[in-house]
C-alpha atoms as a PDB file:
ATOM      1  CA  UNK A   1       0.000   0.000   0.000  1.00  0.00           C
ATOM      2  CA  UNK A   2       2.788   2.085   1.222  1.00  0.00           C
ATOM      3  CA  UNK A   3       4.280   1.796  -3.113  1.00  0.00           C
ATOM      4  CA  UNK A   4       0.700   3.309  -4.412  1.00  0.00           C
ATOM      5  CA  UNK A   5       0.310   6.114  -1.507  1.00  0.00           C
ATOM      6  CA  UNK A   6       3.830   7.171  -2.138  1.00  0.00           C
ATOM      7  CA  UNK A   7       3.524   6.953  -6.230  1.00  0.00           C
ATOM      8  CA  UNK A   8      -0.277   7.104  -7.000  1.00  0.00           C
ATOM      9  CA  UNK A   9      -1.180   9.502  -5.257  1.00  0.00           C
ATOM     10  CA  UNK A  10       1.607  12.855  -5.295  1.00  0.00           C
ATOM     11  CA  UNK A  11       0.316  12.951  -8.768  1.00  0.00           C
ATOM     12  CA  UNK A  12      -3.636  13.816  -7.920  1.00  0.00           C
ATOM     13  CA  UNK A  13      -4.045  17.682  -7.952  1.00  0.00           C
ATOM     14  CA  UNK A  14      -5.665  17.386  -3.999  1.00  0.00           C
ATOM     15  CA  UNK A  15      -4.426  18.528  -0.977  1.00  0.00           C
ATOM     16  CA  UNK A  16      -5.722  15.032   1.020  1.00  0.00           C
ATOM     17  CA  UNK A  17      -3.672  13.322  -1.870  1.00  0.00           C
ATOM     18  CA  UNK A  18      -0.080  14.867  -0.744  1.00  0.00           C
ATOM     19  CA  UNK A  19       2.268  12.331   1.578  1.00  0.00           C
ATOM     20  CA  UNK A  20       0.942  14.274   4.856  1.00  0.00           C
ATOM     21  CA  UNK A  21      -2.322  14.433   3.403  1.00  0.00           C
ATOM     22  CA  UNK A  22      -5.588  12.311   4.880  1.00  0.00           C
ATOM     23  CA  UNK A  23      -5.031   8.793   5.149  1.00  0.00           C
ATOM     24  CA  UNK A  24      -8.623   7.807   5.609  1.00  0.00           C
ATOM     25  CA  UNK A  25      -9.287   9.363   2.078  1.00  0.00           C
ATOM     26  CA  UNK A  26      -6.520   7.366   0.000  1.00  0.00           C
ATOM     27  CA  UNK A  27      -8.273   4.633   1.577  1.00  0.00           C
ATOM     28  CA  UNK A  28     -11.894   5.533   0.526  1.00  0.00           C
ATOM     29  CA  UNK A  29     -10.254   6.617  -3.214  1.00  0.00           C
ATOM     30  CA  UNK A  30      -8.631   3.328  -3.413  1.00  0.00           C
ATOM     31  CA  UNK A  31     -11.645   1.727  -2.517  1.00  0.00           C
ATOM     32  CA  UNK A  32     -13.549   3.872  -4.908  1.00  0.00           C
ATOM     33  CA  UNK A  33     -11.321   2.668  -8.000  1.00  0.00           C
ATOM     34  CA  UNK A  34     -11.786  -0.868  -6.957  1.00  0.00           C
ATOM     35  CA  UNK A  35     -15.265  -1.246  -6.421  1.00  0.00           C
ATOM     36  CA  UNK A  36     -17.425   0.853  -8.832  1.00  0.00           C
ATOM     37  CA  UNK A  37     -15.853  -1.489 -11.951  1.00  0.00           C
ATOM     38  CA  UNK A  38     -17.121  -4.537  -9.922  1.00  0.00           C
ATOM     39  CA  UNK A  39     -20.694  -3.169  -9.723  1.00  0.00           C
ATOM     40  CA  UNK A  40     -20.172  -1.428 -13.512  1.00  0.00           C
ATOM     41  CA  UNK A  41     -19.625  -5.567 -14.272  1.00  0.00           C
ATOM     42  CA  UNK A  42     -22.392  -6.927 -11.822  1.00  0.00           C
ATOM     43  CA  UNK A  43     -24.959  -4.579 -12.892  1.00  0.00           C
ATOM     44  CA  UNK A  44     -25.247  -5.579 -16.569  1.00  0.00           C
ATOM     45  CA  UNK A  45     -26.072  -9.045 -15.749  1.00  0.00           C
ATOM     46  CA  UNK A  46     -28.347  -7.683 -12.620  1.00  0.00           C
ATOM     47  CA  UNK A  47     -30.444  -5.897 -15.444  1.00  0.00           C
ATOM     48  CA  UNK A  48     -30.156  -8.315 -18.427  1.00  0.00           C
ATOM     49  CA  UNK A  49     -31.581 -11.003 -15.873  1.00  0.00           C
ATOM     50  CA  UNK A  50     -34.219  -8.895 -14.347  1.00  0.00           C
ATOM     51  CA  UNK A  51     -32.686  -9.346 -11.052  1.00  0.00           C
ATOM     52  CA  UNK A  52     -32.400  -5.646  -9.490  1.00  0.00           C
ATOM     53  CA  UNK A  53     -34.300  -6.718  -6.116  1.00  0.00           C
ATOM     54  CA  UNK A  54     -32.050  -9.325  -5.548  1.00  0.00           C
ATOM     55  CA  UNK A  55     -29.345  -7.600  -4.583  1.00  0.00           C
ATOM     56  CA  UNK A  56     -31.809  -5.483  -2.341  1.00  0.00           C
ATOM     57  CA  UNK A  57     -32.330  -8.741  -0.621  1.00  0.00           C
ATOM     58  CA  UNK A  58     -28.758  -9.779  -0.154  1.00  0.00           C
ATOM     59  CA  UNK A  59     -28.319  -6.421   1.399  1.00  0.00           C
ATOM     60  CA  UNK A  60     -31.004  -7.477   4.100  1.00  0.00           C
ATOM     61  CA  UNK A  61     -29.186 -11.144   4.120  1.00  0.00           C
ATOM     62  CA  UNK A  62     -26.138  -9.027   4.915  1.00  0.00           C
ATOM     63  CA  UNK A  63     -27.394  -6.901   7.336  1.00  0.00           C
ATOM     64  CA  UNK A  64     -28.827 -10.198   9.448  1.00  0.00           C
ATOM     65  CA  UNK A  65     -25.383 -12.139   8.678  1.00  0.00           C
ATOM     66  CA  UNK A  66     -23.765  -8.989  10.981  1.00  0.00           C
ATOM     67  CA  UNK A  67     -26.357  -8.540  13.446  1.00  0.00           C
ATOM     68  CA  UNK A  68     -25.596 -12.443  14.431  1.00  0.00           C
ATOM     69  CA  UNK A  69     -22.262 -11.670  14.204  1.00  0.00           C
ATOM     70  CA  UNK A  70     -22.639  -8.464  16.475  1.00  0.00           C
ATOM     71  CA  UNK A  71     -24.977 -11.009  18.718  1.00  0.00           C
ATOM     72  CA  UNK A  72     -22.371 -13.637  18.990  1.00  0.00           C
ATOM     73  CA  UNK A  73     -19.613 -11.371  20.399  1.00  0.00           C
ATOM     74  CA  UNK A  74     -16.888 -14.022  19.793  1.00  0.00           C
ATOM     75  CA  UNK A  75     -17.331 -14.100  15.998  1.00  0.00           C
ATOM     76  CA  UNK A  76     -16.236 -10.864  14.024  1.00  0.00           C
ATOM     77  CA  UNK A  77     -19.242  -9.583  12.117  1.00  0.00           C
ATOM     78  CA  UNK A  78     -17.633  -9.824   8.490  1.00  0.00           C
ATOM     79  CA  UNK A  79     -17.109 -13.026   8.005  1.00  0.00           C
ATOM     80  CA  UNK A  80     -20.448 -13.928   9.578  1.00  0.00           C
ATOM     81  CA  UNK A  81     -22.560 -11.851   6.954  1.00  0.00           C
ATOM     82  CA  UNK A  82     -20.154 -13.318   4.491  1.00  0.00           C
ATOM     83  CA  UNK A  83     -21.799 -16.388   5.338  1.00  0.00           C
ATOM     84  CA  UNK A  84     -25.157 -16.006   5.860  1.00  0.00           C
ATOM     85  CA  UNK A  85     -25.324 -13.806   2.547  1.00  0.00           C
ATOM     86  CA  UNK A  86     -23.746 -16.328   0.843  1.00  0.00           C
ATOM     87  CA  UNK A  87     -25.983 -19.049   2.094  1.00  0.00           C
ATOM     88  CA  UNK A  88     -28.552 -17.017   1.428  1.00  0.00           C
ATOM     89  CA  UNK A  89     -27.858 -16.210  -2.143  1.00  0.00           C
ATOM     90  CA  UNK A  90     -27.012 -20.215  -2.791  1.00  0.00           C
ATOM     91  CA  UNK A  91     -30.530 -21.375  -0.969  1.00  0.00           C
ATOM     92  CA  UNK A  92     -32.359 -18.702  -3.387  1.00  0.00           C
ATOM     93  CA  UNK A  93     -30.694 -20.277  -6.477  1.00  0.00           C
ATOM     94  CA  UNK A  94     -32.170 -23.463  -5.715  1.00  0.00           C
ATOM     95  CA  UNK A  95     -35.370 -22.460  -4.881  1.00  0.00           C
ATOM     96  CA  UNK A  96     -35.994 -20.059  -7.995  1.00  0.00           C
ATOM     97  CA  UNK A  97     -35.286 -23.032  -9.872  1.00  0.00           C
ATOM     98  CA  UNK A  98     -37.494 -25.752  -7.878  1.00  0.00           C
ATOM     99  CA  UNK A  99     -40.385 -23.404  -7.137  1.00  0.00           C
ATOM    100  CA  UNK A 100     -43.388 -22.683  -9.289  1.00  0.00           C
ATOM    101  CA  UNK A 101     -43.385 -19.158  -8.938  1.00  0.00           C
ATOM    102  CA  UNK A 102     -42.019 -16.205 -10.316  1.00  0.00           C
ATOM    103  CA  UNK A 103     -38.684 -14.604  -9.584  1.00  0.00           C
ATOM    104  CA  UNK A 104     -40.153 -11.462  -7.522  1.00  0.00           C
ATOM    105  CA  UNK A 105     -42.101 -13.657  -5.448  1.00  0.00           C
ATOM    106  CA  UNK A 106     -39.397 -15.693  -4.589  1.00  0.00           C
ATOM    107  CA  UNK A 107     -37.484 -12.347  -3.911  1.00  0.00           C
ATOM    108  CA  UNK A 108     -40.076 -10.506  -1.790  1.00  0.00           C
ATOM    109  CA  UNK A 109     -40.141 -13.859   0.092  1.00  0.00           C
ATOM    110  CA  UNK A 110     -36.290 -14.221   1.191  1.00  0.00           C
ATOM    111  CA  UNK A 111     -35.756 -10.732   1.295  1.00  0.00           C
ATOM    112  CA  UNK A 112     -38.953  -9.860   4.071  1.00  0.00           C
ATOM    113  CA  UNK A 113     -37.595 -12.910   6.379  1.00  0.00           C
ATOM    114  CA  UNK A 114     -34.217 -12.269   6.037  1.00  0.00           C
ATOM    115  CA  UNK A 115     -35.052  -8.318   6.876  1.00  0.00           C
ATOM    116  CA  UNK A 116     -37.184  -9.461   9.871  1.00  0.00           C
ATOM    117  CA  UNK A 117     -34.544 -11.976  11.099  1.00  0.00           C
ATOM    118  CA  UNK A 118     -32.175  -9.606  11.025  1.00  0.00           C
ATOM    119  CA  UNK A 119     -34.350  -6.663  13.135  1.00  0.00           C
ATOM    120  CA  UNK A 120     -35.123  -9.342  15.260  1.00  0.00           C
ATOM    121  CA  UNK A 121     -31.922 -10.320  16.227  1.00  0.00           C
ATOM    122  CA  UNK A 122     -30.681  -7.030  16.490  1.00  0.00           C
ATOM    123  CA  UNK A 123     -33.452  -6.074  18.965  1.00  0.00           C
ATOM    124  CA  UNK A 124     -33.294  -9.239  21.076  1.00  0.00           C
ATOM    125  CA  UNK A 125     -33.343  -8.858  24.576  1.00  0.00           C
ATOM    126  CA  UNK A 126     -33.964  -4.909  24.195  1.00  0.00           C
ATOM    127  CA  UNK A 127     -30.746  -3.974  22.492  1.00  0.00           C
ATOM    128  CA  UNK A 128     -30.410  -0.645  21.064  1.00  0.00           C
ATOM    129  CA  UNK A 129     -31.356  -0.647  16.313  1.00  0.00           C
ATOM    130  CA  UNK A 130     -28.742   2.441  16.757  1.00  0.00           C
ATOM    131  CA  UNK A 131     -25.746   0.638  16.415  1.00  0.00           C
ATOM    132  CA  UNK A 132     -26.376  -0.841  13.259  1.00  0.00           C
ATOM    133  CA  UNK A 133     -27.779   2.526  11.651  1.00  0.00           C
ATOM    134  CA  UNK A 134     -23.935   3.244  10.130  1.00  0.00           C
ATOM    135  CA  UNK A 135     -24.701   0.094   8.203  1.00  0.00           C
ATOM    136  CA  UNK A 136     -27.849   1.822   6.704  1.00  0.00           C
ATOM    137  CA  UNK A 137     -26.318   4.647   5.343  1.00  0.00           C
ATOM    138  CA  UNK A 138     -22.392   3.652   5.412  1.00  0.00           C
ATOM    139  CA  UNK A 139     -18.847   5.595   5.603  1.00  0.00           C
ATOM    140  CA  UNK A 140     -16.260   5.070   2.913  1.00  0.00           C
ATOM    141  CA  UNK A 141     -13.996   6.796   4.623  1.00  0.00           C
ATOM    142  CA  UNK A 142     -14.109   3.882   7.123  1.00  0.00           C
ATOM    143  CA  UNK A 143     -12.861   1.439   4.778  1.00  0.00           C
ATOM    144  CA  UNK A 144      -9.815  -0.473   5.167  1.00  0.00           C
ATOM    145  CA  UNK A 145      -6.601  -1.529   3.665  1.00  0.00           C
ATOM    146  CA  UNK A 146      -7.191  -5.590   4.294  1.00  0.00           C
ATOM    147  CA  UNK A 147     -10.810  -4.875   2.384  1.00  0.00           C
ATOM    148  CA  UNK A 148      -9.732  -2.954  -0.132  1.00  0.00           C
ATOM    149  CA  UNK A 149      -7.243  -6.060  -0.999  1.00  0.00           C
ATOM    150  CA  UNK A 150     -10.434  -8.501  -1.049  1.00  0.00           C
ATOM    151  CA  UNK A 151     -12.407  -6.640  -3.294  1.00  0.00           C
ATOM    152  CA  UNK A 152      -9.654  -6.104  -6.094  1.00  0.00           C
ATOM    153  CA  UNK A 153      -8.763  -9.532  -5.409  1.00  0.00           C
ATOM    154  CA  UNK A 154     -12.740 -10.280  -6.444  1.00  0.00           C
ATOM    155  CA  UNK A 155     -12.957  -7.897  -9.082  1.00  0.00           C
ATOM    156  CA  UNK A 156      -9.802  -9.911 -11.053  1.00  0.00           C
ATOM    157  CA  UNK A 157     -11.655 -13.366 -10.495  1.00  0.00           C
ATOM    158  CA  UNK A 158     -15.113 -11.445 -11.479  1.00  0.00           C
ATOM    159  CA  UNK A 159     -13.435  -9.958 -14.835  1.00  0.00           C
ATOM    160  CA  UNK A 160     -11.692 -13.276 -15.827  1.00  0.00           C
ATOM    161  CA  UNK A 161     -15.017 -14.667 -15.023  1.00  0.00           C
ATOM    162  CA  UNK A 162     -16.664 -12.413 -17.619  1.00  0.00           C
ATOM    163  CA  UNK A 163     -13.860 -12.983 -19.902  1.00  0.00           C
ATOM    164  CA  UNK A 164     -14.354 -16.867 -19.928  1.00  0.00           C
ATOM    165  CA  UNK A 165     -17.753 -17.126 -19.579  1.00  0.00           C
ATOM    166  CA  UNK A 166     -20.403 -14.411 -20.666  1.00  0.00           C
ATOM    167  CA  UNK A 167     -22.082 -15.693 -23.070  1.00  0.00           C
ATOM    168  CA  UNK A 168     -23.099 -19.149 -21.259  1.00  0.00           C
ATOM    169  CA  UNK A 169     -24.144 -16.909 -18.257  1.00  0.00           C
ATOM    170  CA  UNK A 170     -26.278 -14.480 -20.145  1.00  0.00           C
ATOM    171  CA  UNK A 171     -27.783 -16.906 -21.845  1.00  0.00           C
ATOM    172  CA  UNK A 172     -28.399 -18.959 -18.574  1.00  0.00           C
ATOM    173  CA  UNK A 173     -30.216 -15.609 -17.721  1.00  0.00           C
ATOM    174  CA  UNK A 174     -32.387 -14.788 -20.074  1.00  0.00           C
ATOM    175  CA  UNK A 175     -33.027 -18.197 -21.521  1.00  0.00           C
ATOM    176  CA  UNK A 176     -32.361 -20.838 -19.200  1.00  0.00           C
ATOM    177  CA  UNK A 177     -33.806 -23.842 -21.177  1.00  0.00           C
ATOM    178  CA  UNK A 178     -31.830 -23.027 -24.157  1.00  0.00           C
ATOM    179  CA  UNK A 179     -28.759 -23.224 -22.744  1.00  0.00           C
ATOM    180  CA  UNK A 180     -29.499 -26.298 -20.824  1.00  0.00           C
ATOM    181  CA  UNK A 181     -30.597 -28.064 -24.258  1.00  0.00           C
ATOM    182  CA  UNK A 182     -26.590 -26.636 -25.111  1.00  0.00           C
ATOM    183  CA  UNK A 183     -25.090 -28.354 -22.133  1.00  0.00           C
ATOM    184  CA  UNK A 184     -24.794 -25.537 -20.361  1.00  0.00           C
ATOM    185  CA  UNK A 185     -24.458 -25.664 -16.433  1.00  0.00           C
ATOM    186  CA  UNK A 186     -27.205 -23.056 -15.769  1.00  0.00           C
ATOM    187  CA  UNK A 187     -27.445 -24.179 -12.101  1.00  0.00           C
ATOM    188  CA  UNK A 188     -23.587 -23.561 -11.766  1.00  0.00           C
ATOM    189  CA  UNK A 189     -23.435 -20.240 -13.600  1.00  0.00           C
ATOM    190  CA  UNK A 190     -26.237 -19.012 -11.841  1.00  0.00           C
ATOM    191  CA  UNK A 191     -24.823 -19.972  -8.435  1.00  0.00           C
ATOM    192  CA  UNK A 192     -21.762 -18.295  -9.244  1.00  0.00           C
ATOM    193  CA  UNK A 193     -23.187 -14.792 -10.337  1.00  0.00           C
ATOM    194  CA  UNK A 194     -25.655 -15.080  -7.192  1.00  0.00           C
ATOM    195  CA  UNK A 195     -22.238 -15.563  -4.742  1.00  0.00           C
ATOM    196  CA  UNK A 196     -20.343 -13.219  -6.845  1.00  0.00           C
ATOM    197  CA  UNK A 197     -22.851 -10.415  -5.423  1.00  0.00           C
ATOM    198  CA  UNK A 198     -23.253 -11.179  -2.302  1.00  0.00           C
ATOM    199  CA  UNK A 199     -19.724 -10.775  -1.860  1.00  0.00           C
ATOM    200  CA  UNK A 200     -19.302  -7.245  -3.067  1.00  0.00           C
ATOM    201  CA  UNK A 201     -22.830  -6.601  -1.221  1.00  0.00           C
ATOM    202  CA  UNK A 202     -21.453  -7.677   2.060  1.00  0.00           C
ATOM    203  CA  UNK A 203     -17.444  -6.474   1.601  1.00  0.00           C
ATOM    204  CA  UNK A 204     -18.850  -3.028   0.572  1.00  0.00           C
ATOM    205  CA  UNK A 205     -22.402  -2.242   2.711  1.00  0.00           C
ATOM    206  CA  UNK A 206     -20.543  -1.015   5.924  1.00  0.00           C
ATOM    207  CA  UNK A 207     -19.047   1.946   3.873  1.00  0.00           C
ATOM    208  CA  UNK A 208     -21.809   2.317   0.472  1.00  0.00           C
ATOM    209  CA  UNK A 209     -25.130   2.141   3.053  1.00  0.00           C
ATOM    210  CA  UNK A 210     -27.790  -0.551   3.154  1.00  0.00           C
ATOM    211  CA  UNK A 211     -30.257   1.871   1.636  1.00  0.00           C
ATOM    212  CA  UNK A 212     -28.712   3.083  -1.526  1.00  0.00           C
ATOM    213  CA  UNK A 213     -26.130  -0.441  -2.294  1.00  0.00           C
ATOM    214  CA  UNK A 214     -28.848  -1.477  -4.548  1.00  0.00           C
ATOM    215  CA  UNK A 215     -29.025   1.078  -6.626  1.00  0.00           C
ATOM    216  CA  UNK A 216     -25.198   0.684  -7.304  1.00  0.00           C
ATOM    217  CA  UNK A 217     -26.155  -2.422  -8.834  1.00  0.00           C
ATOM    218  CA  UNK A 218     -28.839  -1.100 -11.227  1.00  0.00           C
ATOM    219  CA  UNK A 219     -27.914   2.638 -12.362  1.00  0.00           C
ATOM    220  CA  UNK A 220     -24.954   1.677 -13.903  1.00  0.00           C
ATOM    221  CA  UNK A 221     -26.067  -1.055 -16.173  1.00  0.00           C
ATOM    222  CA  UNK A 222     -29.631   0.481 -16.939  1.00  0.00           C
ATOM    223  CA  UNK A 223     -28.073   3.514 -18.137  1.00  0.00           C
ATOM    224  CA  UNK A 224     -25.335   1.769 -20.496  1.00  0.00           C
ATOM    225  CA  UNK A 225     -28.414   0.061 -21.969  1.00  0.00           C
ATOM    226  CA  UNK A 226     -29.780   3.333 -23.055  1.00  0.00           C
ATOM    227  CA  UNK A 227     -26.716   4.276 -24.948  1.00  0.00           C
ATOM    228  CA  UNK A 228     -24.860   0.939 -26.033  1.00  0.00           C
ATOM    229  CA  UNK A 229     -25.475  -0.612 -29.328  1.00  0.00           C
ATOM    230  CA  UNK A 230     -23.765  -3.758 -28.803  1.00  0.00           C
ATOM    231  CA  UNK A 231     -22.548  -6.119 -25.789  1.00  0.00           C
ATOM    232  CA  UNK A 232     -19.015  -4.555 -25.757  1.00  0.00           C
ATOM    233  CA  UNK A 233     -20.497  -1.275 -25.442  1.00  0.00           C
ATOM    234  CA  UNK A 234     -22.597  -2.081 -22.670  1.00  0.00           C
ATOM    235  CA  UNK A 235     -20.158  -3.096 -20.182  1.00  0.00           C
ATOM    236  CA  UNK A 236     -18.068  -0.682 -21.064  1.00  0.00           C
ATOM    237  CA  UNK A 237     -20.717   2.318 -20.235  1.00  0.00           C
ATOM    238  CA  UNK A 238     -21.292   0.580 -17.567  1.00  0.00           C
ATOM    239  CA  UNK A 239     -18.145   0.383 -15.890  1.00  0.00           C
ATOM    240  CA  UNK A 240     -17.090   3.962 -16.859  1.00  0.00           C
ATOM    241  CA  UNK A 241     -20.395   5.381 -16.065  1.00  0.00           C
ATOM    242  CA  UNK A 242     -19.794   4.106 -12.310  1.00  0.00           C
ATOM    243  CA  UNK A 243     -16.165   4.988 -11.772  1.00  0.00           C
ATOM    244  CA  UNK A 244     -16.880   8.191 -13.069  1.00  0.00           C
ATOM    245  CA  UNK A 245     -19.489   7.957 -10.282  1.00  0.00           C
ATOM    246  CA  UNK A 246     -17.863   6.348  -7.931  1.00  0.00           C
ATOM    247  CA  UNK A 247     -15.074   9.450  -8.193  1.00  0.00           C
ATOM    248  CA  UNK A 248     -17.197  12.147  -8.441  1.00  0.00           C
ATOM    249  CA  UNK A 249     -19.583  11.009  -5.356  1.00  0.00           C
ATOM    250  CA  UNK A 250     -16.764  10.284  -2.771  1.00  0.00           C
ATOM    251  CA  UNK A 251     -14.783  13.844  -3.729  1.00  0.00           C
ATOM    252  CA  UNK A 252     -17.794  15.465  -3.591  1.00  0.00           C
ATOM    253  CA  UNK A 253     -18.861  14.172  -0.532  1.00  0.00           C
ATOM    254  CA  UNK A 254     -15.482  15.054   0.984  1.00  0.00           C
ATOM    255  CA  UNK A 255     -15.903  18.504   0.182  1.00  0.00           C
ATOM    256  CA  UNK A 256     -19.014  18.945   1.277  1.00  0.00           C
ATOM    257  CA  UNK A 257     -19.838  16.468   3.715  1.00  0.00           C
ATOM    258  CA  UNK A 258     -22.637  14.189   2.756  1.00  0.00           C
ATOM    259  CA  UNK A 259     -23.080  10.765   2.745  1.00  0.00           C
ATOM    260  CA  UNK A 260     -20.439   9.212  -0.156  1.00  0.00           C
ATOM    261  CA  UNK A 261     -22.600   6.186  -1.011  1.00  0.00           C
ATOM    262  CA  UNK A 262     -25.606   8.558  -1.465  1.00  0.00           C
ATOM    263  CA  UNK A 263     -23.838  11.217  -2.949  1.00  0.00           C
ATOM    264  CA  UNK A 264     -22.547   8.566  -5.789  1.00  0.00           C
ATOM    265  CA  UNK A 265     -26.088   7.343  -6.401  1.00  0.00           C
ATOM    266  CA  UNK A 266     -26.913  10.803  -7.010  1.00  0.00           C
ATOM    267  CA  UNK A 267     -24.034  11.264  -9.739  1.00  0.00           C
ATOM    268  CA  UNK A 268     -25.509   7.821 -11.156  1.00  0.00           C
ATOM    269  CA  UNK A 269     -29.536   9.278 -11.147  1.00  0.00           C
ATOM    270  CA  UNK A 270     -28.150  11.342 -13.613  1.00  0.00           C
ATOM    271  CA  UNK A 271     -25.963   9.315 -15.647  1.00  0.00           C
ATOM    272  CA  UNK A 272     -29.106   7.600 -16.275  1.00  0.00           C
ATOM    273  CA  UNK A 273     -31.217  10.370 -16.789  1.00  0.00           C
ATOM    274  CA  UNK A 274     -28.645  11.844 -19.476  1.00  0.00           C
ATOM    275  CA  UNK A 275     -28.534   8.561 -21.283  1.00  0.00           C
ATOM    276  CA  UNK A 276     -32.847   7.996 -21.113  1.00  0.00           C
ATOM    277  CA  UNK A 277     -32.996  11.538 -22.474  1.00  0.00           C
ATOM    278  CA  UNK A 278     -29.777  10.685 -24.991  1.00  0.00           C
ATOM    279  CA  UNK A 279     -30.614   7.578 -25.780  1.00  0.00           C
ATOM    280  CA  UNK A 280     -32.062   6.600 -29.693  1.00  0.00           C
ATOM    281  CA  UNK A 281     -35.452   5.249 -30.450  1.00  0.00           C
END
């Protein structure tokens, strides 16, 4: 870390970006540049697969993952929602795919029980809900080094992922019967994509806010569709369109002191609405 704060960041035009400058704030950059590409990437498949309340429900998984965490004392909070999101993300593959009903349904379901679970346990015995309210609307400038390092890690296994493997997973997506009759692993791909976000959900909701994560997952993509004309275009608006975010929102937010992961959804509200009114009919 010590090799980028010393050579990355001399070169910014900021005072915070100067060897004395703010620590905390090469942190929440750094984090910045790492994680808006991985939702940029995420959020094309989100919206090609019709899946934007999904990720609204790992949130809530999330959220209940650390409140057991927080409830077990012993156990660090991380890797607990780690868990349980993951779990929870795994057990919703299977039962989209086993059920007889319709994807939102089976959303609504898992994400109401998971949100109660997690009140509940978060309440037990009287505690305090105020604890857990940083979760709800997050502080990047909280983030740290040993995170920062998981999430790029993830974003080069989610990019070689995409690499390998797009087509078979957005054709798992939007026509899943198809690509079985191709011998395609639809069950696989689809648990993959389902882990792969609740991952960045849970590694990035302390310090992007329970309330607004979602929309990190949809703005980006469903503004690239507006404007790309082909699949290589897509991603690409999408991943631009939410670092350019994802840079604005957290200097901004510095500046002026406002909530970074609301302050970035605000910078991606308009992305989108520039590309609806932009966009060619």
């Amino acid at each position: 870390m010590e090799v980028i704060y010393n050579g990355l960041f001399p070169l910014l035009p900021f005072s915070w970006a100067q060897p004395d400058g703010f620590l905390f704030m090469k942190n929440a950059f750094l984090a910045i540049l790492v994680i808006t590409p991985l939702f940029g990437l995420l959020s094309t498949m989100v919206v090609t697969n019709r899946m934007s309340f999904f990720s609204d429900a790992l949130g809530h998984s999330a959220f209940t993952g650390m409140a057991i965490g927080a409830l077990a004392g012993a156990l660090a909070p991380i890797p607990c929602a780690i868990a349980f999101a993951v779990t929870f993300a795994l057990l919703f593959t299977v039962a989209r795919r086993r059920a007889r009903m319709s994807s939102d349904t089976v959303i609504g379901v898992f994400s109401s029980t998971a949100v109660a679970l997690g009140i509940f346990i978060a309440t037990w015995g009287g505690q305090s809900f105020t604890k857990f309210n940083t979760l709800l609307i997050g502080d990047v400038l909280s983030v740290a080094p040993v995170e920062i390092g998981l999430l790029a890690l993830l974003l080069v296994v989610v990019a070689i992922l995409w690499l390998l493997a797009l087509n078979r997973m957005l054709l798992s997506g939007v026509h899943g019967a198809l690509a079985d009759s191709r011998g395609i692993p639809v069950a696989v791909y689809e648990g993959v994509f389902s882990v792969a976000i609740a991952l960045v959900v849970t590694l990035s909701m302390s310090w992007i806010g329970l309330l607004v994560i979602n929309s990190m997952l949809v703005l980006p993509g469903a503004a690239a569709r507006n404007l790309a004309r082909n699949m290589r275009q897509y991603h690409l608006f999408s991943v631009l369109g939410a670092l350019t975010a994802g840079i604005a929102g957290v200097l901004t937010s510095f500046e002026i002191g406002s909530s970074a992961g609301a302050t970035i959804t605000l910078y991606l509200a308009v992305f989108f609405a520039l590309s609806f009114l932009g966009r060619k009919t």
